[in-house]
C-alpha atoms as a PDB file:
ATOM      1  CA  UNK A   1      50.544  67.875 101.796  1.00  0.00           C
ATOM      2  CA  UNK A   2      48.523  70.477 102.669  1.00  0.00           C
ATOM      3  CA  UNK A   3      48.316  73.822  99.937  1.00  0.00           C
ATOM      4  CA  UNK A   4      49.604  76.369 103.004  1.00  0.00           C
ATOM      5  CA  UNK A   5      52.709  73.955 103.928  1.00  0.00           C
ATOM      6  CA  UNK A   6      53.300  73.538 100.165  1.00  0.00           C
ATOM      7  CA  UNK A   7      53.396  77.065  99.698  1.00  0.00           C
ATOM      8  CA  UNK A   8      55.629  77.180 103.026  1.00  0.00           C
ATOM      9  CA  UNK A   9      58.412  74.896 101.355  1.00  0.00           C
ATOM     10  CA  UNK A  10      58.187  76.887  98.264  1.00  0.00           C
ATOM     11  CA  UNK A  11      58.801  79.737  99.912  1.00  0.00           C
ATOM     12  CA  UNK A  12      61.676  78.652 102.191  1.00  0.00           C
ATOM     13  CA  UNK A  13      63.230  76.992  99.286  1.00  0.00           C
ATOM     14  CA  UNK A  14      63.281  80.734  97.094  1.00  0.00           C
ATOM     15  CA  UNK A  15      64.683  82.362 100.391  1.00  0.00           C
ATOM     16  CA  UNK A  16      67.379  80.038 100.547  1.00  0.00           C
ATOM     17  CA  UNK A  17      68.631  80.158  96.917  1.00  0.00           C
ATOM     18  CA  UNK A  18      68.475  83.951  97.437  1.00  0.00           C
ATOM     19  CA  UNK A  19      70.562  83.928 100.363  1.00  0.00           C
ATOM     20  CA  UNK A  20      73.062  81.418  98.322  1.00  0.00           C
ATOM     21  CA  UNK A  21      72.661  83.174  95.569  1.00  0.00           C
ATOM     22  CA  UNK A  22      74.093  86.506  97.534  1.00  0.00           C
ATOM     23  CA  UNK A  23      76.787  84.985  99.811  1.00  0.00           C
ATOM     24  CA  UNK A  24      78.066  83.063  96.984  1.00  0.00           C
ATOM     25  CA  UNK A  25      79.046  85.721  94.587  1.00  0.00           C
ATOM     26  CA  UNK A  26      82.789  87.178  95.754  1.00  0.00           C
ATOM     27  CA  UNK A  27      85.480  84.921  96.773  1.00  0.00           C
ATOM     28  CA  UNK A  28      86.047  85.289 100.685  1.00  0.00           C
ATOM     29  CA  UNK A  29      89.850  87.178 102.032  1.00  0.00           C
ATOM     30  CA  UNK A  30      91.082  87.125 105.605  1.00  0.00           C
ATOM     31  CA  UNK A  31      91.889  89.794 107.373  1.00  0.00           C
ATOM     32  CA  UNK A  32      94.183  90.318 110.120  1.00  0.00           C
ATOM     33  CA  UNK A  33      93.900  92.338 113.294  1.00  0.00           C
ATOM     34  CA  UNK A  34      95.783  95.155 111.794  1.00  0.00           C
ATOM     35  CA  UNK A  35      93.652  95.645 109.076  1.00  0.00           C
ATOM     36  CA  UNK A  36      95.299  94.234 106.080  1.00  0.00           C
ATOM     37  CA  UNK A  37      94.620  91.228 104.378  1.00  0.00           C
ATOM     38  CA  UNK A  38      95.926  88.258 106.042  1.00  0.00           C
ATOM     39  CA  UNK A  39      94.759  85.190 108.484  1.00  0.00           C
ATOM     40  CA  UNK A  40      93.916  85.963 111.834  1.00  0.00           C
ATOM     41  CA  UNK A  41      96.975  88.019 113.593  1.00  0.00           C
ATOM     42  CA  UNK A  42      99.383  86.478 110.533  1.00  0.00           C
ATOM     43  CA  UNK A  43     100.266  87.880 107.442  1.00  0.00           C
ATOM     44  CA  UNK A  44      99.610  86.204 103.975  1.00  0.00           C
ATOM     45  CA  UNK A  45     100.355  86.889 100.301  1.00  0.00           C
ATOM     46  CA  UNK A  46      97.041  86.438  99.176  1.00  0.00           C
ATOM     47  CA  UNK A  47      95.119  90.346  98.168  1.00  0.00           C
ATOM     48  CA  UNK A  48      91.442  91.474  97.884  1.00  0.00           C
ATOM     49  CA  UNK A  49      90.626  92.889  94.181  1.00  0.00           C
ATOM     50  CA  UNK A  50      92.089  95.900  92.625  1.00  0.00           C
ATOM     51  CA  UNK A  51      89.689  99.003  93.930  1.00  0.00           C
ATOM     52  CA  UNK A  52      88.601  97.583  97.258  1.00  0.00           C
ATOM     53  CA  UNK A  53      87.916  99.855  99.832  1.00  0.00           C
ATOM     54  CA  UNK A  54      87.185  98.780 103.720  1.00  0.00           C
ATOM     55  CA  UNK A  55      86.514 100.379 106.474  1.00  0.00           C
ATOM     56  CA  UNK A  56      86.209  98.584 109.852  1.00  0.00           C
ATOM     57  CA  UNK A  57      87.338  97.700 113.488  1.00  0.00           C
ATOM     58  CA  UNK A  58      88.467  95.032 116.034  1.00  0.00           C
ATOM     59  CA  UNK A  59      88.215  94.364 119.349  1.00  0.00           C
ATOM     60  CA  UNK A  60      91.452  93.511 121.053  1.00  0.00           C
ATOM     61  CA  UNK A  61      92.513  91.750 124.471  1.00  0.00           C
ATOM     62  CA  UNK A  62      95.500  92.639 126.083  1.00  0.00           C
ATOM     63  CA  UNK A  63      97.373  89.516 125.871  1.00  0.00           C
ATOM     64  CA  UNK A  64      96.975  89.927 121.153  1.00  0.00           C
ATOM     65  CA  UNK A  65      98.472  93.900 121.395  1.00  0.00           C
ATOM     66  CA  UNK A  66     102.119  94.676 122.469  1.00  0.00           C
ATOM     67  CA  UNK A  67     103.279  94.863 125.718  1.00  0.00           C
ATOM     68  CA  UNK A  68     102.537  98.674 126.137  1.00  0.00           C
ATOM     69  CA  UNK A  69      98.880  97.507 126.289  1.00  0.00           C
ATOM     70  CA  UNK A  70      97.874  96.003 129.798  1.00  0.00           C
ATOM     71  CA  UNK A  71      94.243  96.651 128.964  1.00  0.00           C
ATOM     72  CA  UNK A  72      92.006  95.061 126.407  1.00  0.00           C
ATOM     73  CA  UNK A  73      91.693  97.928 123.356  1.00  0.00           C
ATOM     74  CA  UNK A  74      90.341  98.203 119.880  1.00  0.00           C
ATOM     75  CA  UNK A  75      91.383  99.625 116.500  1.00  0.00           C
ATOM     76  CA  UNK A  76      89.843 101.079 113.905  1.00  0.00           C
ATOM     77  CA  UNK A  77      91.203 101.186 110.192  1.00  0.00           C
ATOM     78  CA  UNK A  78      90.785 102.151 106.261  1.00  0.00           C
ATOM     79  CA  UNK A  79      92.130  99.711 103.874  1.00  0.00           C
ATOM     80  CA  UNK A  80      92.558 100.495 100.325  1.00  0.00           C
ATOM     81  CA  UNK A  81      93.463  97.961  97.398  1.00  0.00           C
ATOM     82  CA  UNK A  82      94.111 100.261  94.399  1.00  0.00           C
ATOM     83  CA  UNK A  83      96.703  98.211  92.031  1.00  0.00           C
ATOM     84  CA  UNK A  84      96.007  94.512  91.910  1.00  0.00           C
ATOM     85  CA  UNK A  85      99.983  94.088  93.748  1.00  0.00           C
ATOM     86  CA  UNK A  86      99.620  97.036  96.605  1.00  0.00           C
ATOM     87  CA  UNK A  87      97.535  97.281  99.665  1.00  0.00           C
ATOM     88  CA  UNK A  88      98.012 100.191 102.487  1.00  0.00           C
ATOM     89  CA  UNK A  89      95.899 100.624 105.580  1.00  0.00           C
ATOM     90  CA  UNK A  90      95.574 102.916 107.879  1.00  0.00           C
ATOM     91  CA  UNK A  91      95.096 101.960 111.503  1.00  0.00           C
ATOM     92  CA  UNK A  92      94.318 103.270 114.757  1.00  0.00           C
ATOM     93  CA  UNK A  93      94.443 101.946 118.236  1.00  0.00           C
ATOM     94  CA  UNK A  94      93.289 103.062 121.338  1.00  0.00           C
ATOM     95  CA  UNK A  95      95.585 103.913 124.118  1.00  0.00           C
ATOM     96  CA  UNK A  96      95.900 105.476 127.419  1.00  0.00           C
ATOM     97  CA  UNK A  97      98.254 108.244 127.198  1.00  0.00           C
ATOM     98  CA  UNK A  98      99.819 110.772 129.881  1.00  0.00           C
ATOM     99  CA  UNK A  99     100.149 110.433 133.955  1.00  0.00           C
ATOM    100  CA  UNK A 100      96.393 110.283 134.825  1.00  0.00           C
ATOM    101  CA  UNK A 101      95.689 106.952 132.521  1.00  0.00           C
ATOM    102  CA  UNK A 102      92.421 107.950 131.621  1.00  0.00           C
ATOM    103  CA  UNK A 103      91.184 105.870 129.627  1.00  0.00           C
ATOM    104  CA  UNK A 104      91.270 105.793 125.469  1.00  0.00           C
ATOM    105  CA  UNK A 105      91.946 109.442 125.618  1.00  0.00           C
ATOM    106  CA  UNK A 106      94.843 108.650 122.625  1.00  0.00           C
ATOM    107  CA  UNK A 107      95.610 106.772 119.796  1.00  0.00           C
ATOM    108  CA  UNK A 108      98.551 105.313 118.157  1.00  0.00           C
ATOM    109  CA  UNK A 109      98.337 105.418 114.008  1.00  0.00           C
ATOM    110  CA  UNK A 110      99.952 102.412 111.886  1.00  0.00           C
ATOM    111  CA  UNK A 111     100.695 102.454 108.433  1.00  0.00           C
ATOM    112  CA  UNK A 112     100.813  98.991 106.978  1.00  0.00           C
ATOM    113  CA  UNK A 113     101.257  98.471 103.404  1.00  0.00           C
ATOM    114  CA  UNK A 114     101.988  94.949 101.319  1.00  0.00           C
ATOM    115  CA  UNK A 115     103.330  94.406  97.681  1.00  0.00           C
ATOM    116  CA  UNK A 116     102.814  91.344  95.950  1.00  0.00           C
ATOM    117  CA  UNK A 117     105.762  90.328  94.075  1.00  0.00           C
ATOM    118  CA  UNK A 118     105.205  86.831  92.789  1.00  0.00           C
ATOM    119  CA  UNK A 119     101.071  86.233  91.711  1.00  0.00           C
ATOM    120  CA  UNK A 120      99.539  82.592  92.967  1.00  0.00           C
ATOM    121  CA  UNK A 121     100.276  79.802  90.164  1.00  0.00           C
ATOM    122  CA  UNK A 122      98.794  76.417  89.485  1.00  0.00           C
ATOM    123  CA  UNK A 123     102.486  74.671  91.157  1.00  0.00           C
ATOM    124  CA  UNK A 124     104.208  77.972  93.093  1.00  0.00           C
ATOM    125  CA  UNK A 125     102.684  79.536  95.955  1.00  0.00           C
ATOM    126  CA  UNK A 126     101.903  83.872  95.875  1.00  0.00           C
ATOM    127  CA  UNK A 127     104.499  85.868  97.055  1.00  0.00           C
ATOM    128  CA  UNK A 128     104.262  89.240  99.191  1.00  0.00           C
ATOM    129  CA  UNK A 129     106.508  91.292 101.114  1.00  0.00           C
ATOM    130  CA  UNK A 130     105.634  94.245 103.661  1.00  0.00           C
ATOM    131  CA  UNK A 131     105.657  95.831 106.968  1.00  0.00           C
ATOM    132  CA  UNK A 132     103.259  96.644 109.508  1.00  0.00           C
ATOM    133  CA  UNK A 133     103.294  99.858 111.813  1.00  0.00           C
ATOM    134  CA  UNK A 134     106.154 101.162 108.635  1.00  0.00           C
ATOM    135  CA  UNK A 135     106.679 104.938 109.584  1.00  0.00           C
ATOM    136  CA  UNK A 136     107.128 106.729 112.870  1.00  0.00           C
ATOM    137  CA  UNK A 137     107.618 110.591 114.264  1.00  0.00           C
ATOM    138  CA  UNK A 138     110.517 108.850 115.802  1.00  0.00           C
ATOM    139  CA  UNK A 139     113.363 110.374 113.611  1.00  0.00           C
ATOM    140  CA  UNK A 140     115.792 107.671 111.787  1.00  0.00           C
ATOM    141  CA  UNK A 141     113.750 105.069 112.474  1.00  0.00           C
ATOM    142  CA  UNK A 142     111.551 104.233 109.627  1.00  0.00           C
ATOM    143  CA  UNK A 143     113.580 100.844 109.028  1.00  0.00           C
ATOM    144  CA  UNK A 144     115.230 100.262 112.202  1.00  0.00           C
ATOM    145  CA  UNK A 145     114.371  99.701 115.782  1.00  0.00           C
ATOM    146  CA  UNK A 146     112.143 102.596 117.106  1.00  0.00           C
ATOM    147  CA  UNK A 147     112.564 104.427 120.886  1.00  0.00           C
ATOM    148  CA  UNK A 148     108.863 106.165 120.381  1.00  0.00           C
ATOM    149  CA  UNK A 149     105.820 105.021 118.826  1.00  0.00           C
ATOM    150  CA  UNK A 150     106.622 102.149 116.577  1.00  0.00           C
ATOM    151  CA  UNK A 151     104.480  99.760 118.299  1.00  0.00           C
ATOM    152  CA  UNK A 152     103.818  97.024 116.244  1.00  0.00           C
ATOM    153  CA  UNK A 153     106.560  97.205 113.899  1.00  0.00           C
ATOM    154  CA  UNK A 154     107.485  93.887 111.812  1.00  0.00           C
ATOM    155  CA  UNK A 155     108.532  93.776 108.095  1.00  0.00           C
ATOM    156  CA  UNK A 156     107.794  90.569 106.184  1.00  0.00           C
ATOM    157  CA  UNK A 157     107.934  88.243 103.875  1.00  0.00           C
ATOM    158  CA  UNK A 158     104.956  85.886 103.014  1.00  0.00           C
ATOM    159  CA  UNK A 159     103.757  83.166 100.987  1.00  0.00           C
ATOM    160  CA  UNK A 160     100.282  81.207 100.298  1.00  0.00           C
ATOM    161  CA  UNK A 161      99.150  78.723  98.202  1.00  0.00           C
ATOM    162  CA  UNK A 162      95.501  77.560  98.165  1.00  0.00           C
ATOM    163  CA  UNK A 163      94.147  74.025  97.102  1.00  0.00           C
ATOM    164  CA  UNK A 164      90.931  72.676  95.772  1.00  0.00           C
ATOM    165  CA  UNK A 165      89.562  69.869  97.183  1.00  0.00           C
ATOM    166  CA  UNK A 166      86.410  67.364  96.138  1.00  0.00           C
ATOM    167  CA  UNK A 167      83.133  68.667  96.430  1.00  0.00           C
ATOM    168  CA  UNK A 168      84.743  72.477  95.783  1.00  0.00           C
ATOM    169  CA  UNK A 169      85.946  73.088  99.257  1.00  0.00           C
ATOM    170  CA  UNK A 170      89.160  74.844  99.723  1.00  0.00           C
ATOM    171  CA  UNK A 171      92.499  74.427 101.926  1.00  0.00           C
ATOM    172  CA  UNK A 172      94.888  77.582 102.165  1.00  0.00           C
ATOM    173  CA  UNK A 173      98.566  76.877 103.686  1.00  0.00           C
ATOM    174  CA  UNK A 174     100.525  80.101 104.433  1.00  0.00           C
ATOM    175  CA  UNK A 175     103.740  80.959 106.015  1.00  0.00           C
ATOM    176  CA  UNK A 176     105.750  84.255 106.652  1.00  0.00           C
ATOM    177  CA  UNK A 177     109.096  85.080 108.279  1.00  0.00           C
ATOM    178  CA  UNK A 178     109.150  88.307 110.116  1.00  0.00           C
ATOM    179  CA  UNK A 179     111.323  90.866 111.402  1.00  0.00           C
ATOM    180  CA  UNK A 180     110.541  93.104 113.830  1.00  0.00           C
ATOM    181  CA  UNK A 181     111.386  96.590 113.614  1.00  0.00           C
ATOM    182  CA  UNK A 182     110.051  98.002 117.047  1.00  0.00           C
ATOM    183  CA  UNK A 183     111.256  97.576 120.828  1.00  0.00           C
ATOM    184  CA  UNK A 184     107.919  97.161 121.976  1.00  0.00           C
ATOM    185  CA  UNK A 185     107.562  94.102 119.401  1.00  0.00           C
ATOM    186  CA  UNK A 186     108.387  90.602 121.024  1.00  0.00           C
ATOM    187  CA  UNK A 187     107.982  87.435 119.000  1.00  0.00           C
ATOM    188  CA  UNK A 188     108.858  83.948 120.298  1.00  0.00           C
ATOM    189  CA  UNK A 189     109.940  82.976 116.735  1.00  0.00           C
ATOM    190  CA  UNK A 190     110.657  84.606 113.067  1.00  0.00           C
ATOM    191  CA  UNK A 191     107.992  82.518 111.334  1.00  0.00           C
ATOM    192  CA  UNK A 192     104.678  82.453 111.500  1.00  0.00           C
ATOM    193  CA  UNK A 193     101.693  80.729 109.372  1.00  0.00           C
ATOM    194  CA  UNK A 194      98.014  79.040 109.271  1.00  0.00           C
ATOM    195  CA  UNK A 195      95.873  76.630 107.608  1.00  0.00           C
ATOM    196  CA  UNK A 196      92.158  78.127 106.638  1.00  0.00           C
ATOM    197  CA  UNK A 197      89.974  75.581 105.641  1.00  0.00           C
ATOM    198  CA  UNK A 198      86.357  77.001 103.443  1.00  0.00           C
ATOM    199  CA  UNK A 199      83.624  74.526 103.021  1.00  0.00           C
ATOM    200  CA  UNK A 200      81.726  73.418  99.819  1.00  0.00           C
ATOM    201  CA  UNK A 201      78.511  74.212 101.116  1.00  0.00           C
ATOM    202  CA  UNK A 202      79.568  77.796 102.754  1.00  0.00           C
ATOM    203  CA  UNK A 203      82.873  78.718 100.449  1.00  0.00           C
ATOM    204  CA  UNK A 204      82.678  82.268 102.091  1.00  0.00           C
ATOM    205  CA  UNK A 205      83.229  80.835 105.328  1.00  0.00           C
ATOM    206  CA  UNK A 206      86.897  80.100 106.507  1.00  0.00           C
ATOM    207  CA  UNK A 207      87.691  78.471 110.006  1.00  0.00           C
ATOM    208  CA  UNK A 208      91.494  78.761 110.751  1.00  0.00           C
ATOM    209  CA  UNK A 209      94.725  77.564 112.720  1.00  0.00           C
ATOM    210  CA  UNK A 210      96.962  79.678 112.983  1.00  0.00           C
ATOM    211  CA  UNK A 211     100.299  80.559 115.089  1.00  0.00           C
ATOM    212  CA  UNK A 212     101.250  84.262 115.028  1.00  0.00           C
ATOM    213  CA  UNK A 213     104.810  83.819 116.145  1.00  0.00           C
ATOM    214  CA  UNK A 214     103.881  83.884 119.764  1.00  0.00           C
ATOM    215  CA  UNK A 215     100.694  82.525 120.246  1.00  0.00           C
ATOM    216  CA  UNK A 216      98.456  79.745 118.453  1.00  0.00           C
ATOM    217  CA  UNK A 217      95.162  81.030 117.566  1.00  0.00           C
ATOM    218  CA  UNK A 218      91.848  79.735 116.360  1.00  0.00           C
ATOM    219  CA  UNK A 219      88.762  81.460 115.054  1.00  0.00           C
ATOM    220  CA  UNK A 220      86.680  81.976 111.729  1.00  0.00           C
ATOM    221  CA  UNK A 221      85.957  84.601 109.265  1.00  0.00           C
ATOM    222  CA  UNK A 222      82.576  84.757 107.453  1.00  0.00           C
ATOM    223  CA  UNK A 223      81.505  87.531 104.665  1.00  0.00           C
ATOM    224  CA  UNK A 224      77.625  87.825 104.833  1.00  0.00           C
ATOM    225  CA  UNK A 225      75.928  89.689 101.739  1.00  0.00           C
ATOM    226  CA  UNK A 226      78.771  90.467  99.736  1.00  0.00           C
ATOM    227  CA  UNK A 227      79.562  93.502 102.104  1.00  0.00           C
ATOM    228  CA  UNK A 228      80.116  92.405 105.422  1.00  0.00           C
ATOM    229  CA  UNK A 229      82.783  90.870 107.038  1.00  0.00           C
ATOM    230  CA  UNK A 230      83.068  89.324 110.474  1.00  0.00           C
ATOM    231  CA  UNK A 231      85.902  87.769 111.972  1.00  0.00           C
ATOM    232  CA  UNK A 232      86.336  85.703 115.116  1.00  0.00           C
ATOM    233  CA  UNK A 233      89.662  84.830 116.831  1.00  0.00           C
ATOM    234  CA  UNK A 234      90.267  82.432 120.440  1.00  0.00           C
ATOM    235  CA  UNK A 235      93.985  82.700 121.442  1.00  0.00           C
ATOM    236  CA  UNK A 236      95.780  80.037 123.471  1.00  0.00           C
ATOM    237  CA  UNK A 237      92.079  78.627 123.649  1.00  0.00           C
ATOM    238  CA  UNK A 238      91.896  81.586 126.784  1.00  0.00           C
ATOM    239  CA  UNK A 239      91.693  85.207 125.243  1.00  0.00           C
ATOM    240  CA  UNK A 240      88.734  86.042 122.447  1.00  0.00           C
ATOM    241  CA  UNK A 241      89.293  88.865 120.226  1.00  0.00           C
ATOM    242  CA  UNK A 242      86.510  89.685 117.391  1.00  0.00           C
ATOM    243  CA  UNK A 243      85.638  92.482 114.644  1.00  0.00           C
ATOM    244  CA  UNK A 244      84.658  93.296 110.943  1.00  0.00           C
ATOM    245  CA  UNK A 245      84.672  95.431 108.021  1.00  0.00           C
ATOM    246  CA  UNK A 246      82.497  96.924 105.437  1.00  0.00           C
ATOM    247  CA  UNK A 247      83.482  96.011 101.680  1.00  0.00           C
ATOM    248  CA  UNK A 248      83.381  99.104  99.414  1.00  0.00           C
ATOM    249  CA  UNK A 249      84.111  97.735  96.142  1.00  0.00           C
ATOM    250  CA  UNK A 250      84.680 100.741  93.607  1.00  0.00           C
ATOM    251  CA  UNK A 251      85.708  99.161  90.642  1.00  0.00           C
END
């Protein structure tokens, strides 16, 4: 062997364990397409750490939003973990608004908060309730069916377990029944739930199945350099939908 390709190993090898070394370090969440923890478009009960900040976006079809949308959109959001049992987030979505439907000249703001109630054990799954899209201007209707802006209203119940399998990879089952609080909200059935599946060699990467109680989706979510988090979702094998998030860890 040659000294330059010895030193060209060497020097591949260090990169790698650096790069292992960095995307090894935090445990990898999901996150759904309305910014709070979850699978792809389905909630779960599992929650990133106490004093987690993150701030990011998604790119939306038309066939993933409500039926208000009959354009592909995006959102943008804020998602903060401050007690190790309560997440809230704060999202936005683009929408046309008025006669003229110019476009993105509005949004429509969701508040989505979860609370876990029963924490992941070695032979019970984790238990979490909440509700996406929970408070309107639309008086009265805060709980119940909303004539205005409640677009994607749904209150919740979830559970996830997660397994370990030889050679350290990891199999997460989850399942939720929901409820839908909005008129603009259709679902096909109450229940929804996934499978994400992370490999031994690449634990924060997670391909997932998924059916969002309309549609069956498929897609991956990968957390590069402890910070960044990109997501990637195919629905009905037809419509793509992607975004991501920057990790702000304050604690």
């Amino acid at each position: 062997m040659t000294p330059w390709r010895e030193i060209y190993i060497r020097a591949l090898t260090v990169t790698v364990g650096l790069f292992s070394f960095i995307f090894f370090l935090s445990p990898l969440r999901g996150q759904s397409t309305m910014g709070v923890t979850g699978l792809l478009n389905s909630p779960t009960a599992l929650f990133s750490e106490d004093g987690t900040v993150k701030i990011g976006g998604n790119f939306l079809n038309k066939h993933l939003t409500p039926q208000y949308w009959d354009y592909n959109t995006f959102n943008y959001f804020l998602n903060i973990t401050f007690l190790p049992f309560f997440e809230v987030a704060i999202n936005n979505t683009a929408l046309d608004f008025g006669p003229y439907r110019r476009r993105f000249n509005n949004i429509d703001r969701s508040i989505c908060t979860r609370v876990r109630v029963l924490k992941e054990g070695r032979y019970h799954p984790a238990v979490a309730i909440g509700s996406n899209d929970l408070l309107t201007s639309t008086r009265g209707a805060m709980l119940d069916f909303a004539q205005g802006n409640k677009f994607f209203g749904t209150h919740y119940i979830a559970l996830s377990k997660r397994f370990d399998l030889v050679g350290e990879s990891r199999v997460e089952i989850h399942l939720a029944y929901n409820v839908v609080s909005s008129r603009s909200r259709i679902l096909d059935s109450p229940f929804s739930g996934g499978i994400g599946f992370s490999p031994s060699f690449y634990k924060d990467l997670k391909v997932i199945a998924e059916y969002d109680a309309k549609h069956f989706n498929f897609g991956a979510n990968i957390l590069i350099f402890r910070y960044l988090f990109l997501q990637f979702l195919v629905q009905e094998f037809k419509y793509t939908s992607f975004g991501g998030y920057f990790l702000l860890p304050l604690l």
